[in-house]
N, C-alpha and C. Protein backbone atom coordinates (compact mmCIF):
# COMPACT_ATOMS: atom_id res chain seq x y z
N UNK A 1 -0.39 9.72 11.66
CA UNK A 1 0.80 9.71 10.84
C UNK A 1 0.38 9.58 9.38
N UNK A 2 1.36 10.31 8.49
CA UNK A 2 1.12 9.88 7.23
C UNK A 2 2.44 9.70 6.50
N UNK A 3 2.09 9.38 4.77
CA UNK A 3 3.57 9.32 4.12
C UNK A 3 2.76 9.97 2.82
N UNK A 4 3.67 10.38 2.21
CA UNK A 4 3.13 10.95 0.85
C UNK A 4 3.75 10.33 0.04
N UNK A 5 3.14 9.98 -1.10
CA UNK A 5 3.59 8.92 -2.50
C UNK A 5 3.60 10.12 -3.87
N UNK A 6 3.91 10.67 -4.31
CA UNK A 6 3.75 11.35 -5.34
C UNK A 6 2.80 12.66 -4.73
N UNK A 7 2.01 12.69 -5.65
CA UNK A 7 1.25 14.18 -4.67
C UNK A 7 -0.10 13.86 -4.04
N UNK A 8 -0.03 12.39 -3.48
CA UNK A 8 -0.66 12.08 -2.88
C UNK A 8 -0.61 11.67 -1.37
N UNK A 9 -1.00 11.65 -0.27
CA UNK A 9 -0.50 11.77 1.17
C UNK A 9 -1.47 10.20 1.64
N UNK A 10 -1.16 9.91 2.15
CA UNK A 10 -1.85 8.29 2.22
C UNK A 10 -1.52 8.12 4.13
N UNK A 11 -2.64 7.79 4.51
CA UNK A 11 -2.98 7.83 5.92
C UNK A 11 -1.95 6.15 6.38
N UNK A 12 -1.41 6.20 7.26
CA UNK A 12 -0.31 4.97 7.86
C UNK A 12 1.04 5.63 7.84
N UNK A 13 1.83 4.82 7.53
CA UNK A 13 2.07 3.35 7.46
C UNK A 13 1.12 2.42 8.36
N UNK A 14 0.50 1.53 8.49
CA UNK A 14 0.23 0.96 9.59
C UNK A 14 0.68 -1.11 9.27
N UNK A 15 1.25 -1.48 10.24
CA UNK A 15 1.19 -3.29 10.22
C UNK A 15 0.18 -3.45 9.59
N UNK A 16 0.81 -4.25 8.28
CA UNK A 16 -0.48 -4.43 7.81
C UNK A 16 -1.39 -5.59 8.57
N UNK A 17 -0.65 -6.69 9.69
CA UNK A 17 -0.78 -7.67 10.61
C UNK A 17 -2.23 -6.80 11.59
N UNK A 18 -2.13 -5.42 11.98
CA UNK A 18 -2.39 -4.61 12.83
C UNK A 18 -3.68 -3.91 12.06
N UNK A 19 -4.00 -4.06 10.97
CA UNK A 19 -4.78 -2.94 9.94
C UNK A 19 -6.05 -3.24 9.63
N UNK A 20 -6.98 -2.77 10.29
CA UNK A 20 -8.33 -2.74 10.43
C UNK A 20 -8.99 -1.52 8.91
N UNK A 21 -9.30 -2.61 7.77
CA UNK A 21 -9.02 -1.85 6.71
C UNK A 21 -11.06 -1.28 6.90
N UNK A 22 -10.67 -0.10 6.30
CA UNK A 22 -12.28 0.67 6.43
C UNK A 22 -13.13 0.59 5.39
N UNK A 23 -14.11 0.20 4.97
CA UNK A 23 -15.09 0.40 4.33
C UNK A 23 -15.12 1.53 3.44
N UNK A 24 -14.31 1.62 2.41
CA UNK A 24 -14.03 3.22 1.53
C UNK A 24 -13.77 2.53 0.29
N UNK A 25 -13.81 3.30 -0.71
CA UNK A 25 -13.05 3.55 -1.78
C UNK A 25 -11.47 4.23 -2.01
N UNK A 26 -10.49 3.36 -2.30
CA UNK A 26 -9.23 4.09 -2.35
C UNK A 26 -8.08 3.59 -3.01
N UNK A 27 -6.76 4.34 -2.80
CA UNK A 27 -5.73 3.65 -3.46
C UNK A 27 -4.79 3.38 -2.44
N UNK A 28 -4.29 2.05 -2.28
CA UNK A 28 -3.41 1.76 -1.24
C UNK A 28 -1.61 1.29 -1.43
N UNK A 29 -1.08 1.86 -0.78
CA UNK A 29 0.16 1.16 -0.77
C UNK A 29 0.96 0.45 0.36
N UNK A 30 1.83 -0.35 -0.20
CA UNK A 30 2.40 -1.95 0.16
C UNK A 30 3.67 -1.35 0.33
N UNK A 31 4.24 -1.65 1.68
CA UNK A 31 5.22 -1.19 2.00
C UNK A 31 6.42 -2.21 2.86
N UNK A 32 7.55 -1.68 3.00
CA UNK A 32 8.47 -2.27 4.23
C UNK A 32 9.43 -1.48 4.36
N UNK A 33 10.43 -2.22 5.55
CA UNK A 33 11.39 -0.92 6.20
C UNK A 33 12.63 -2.41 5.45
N UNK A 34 13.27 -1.41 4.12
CA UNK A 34 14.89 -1.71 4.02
C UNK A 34 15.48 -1.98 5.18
N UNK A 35 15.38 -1.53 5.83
CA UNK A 35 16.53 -1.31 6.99
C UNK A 35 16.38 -0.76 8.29
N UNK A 36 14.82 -2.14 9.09
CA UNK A 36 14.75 -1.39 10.13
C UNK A 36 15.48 -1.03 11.42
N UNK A 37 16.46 -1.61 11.39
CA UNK A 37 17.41 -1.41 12.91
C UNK A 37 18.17 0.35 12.33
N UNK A 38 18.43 0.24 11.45
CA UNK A 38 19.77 1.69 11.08
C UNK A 38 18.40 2.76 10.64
N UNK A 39 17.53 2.35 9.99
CA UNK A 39 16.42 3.70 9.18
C UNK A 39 14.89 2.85 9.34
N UNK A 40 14.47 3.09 10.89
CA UNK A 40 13.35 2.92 11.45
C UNK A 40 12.15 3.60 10.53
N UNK A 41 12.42 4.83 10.41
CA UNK A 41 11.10 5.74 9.83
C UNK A 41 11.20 5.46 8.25
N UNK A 42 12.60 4.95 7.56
CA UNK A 42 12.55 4.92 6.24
C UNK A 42 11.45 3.18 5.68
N UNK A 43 10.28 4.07 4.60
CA UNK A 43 9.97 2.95 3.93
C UNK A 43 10.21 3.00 2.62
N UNK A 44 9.96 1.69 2.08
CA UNK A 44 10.66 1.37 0.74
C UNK A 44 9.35 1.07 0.18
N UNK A 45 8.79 1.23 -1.11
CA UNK A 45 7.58 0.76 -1.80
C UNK A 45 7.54 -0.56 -2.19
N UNK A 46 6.25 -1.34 -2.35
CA UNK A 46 6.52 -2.55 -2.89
C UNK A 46 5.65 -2.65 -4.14
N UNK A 47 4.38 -2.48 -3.66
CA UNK A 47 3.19 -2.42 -4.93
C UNK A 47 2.14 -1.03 -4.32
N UNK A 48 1.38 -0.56 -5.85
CA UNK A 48 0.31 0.56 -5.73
C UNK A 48 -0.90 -0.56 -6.03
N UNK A 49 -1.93 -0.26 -5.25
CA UNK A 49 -3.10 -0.95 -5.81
C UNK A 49 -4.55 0.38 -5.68
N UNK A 50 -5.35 -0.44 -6.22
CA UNK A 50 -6.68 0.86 -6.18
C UNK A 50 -8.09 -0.58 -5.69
N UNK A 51 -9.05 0.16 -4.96
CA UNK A 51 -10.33 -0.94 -4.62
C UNK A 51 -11.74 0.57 -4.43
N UNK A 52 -12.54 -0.41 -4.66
CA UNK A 52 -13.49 0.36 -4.36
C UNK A 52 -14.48 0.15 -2.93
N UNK A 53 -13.92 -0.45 -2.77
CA UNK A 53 -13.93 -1.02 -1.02
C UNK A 53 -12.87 -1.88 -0.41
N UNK A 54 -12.06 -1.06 0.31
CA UNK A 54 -10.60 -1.72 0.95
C UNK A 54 -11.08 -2.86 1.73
N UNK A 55 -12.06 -2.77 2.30
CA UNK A 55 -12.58 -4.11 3.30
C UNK A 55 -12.87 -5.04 2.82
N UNK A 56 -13.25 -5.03 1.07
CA UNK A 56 -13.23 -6.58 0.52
C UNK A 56 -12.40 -6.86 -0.29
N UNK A 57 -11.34 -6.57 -0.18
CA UNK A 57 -9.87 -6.75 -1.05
C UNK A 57 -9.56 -8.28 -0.94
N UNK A 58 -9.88 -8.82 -0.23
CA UNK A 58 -9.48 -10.16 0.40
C UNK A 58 -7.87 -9.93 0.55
N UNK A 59 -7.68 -9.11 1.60
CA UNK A 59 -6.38 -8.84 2.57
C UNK A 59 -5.99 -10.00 3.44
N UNK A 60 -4.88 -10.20 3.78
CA UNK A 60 -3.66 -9.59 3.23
C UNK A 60 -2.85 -10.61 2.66
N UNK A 61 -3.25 -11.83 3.15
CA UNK A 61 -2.28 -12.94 2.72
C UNK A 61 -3.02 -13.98 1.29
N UNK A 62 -4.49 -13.30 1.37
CA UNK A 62 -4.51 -14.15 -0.27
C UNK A 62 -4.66 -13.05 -1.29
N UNK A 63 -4.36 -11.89 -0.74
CA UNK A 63 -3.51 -11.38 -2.42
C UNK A 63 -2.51 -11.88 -3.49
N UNK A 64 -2.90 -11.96 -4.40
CA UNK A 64 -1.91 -12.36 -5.52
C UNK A 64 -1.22 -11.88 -5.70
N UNK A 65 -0.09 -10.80 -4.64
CA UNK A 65 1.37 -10.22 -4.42
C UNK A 65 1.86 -10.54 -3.47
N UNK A 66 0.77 -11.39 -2.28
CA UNK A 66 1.50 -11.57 -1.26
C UNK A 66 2.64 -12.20 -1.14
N UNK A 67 3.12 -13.32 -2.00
CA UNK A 67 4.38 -13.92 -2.27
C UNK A 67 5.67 -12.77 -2.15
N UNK A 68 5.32 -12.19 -3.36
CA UNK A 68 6.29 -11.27 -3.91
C UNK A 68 6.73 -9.99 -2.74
N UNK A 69 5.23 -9.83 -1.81
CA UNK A 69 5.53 -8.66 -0.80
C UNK A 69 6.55 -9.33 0.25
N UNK A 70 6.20 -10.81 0.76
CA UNK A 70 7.03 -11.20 1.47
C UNK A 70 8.55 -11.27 1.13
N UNK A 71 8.95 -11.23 -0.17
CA UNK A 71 10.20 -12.12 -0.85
C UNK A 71 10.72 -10.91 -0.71
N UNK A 72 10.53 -9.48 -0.68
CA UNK A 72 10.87 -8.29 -0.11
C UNK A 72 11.11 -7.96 1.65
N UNK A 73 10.07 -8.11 2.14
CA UNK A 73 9.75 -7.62 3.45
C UNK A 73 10.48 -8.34 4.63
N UNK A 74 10.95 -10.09 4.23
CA UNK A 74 10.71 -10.97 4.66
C UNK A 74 9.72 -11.64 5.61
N UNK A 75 9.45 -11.13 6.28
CA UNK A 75 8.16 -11.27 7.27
C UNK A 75 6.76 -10.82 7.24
N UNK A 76 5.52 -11.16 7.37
CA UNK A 76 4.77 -10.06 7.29
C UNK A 76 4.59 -9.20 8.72
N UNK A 77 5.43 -9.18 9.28
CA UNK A 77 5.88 -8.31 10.79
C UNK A 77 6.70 -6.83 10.05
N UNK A 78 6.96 -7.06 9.10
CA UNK A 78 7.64 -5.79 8.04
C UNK A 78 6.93 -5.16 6.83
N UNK A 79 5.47 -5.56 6.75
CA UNK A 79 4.92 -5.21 5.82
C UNK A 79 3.77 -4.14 6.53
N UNK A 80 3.82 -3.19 5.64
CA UNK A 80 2.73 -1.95 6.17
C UNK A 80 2.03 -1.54 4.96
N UNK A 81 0.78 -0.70 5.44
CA UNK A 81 0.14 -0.39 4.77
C UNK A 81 -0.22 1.24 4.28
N UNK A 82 -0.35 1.93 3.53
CA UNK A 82 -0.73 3.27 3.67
C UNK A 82 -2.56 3.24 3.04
N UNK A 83 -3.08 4.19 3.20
CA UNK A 83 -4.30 4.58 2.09
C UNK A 83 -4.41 5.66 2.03
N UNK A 84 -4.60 5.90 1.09
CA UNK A 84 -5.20 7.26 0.48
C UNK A 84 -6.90 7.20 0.27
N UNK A 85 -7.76 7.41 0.75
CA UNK A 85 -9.28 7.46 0.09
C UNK A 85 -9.77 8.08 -0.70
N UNK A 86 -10.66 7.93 -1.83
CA UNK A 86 -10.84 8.43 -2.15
C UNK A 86 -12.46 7.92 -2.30
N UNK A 87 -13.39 8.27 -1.55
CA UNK A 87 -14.72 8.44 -1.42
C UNK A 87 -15.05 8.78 -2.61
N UNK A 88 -16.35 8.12 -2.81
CA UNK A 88 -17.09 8.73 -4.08
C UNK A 88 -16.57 8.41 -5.28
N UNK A 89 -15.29 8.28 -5.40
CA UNK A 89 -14.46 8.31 -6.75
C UNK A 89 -15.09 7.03 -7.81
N UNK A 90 -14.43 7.21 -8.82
CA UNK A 90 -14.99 5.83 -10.12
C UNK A 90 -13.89 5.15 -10.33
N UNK A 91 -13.53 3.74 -10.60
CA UNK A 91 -12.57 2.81 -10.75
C UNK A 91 -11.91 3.47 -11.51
N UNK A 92 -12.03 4.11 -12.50
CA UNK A 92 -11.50 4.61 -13.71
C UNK A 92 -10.57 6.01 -12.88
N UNK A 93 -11.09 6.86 -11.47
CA UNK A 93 -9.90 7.51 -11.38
C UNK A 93 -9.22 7.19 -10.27
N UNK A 94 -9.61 5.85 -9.32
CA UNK A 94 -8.50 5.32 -8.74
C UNK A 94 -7.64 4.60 -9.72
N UNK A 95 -8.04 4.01 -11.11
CA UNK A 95 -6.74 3.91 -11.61
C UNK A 95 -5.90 4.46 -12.19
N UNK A 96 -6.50 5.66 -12.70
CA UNK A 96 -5.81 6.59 -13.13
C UNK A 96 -4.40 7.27 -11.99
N UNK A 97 -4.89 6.95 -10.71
CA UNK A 97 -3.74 7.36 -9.67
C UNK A 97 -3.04 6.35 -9.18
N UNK A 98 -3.53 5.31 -9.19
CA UNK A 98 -2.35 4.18 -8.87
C UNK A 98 -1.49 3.81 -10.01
N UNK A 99 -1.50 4.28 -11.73
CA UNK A 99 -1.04 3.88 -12.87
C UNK A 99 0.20 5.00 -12.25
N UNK A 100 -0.56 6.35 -12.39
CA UNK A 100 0.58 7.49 -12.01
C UNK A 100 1.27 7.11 -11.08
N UNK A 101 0.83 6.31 -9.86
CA UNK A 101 2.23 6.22 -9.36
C UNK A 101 3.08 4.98 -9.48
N UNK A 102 2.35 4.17 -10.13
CA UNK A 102 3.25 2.91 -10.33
C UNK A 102 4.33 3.66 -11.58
N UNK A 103 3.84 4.33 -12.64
CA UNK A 103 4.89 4.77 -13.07
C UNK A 103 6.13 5.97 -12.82
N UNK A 104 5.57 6.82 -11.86
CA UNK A 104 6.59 7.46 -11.12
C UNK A 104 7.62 6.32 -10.24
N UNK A 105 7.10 5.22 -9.26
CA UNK A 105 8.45 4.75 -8.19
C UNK A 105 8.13 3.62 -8.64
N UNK A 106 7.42 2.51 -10.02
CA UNK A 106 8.05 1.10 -10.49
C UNK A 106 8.32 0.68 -9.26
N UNK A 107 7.02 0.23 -8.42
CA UNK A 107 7.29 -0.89 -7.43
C UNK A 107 7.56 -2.46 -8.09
N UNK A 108 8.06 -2.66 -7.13
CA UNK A 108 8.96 -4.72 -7.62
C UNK A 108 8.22 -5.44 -7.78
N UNK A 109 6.38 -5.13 -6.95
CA UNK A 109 5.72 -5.80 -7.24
C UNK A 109 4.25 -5.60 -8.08
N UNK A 110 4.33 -4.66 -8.79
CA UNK A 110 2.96 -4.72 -9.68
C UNK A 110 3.22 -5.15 -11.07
């Protein structure tokens, strides 16, 4: 499965509870379902982030958004994850793509 964020296609949603994050370089997004009983497949954005290795992000609950993801999601049973990879890449153009999309959809939490 995937979701696309701007013109970028990002591998998940997956629990982020459930998310066996991989050893890559990439840009990830923070997600939940508005409204999962009526719009199951619909997600809502929360934050864009960029790492140069997703596996040492120090996921998921001592991020310094995790507050803010919960105060959205309510649970972390409602919080998902997407990635986009980008192998090889330089900090400078994963941020260049997580800036672009924080300023295209202004998530609540970056």
């Amino acid at each position: 499965m995937s979701i696309t964020w701007g013109n970028n296609v990002f591998d998940g949603p997956y629990k982020i509870t459930e998310w066996d994050p991989p050893y890559r370089a990439g840009v990830y997004s923070i997600m939940y379902k508005k409204n999962p009983k009526t719009k199951p497949n619909t997600f809502s954005i929360l934050y864009f982030g960029e790492s140069g290795n997703l596996d040492d992000r120090g996921f998921f609950q001592s991020h310094h958004k995790y507050d803010c993801w919960i105060k959205y999601a309510e649970t972390e049973d409602n919080l998902y994850i997407g990635i986009h990879l980008m192998p090889n890449s330089t900090e400078e153009e994963r941020r260049r793509v997580e800036s672009d999309l924080i300023d295209e959809y202004s998530p609540p939490c970056n």
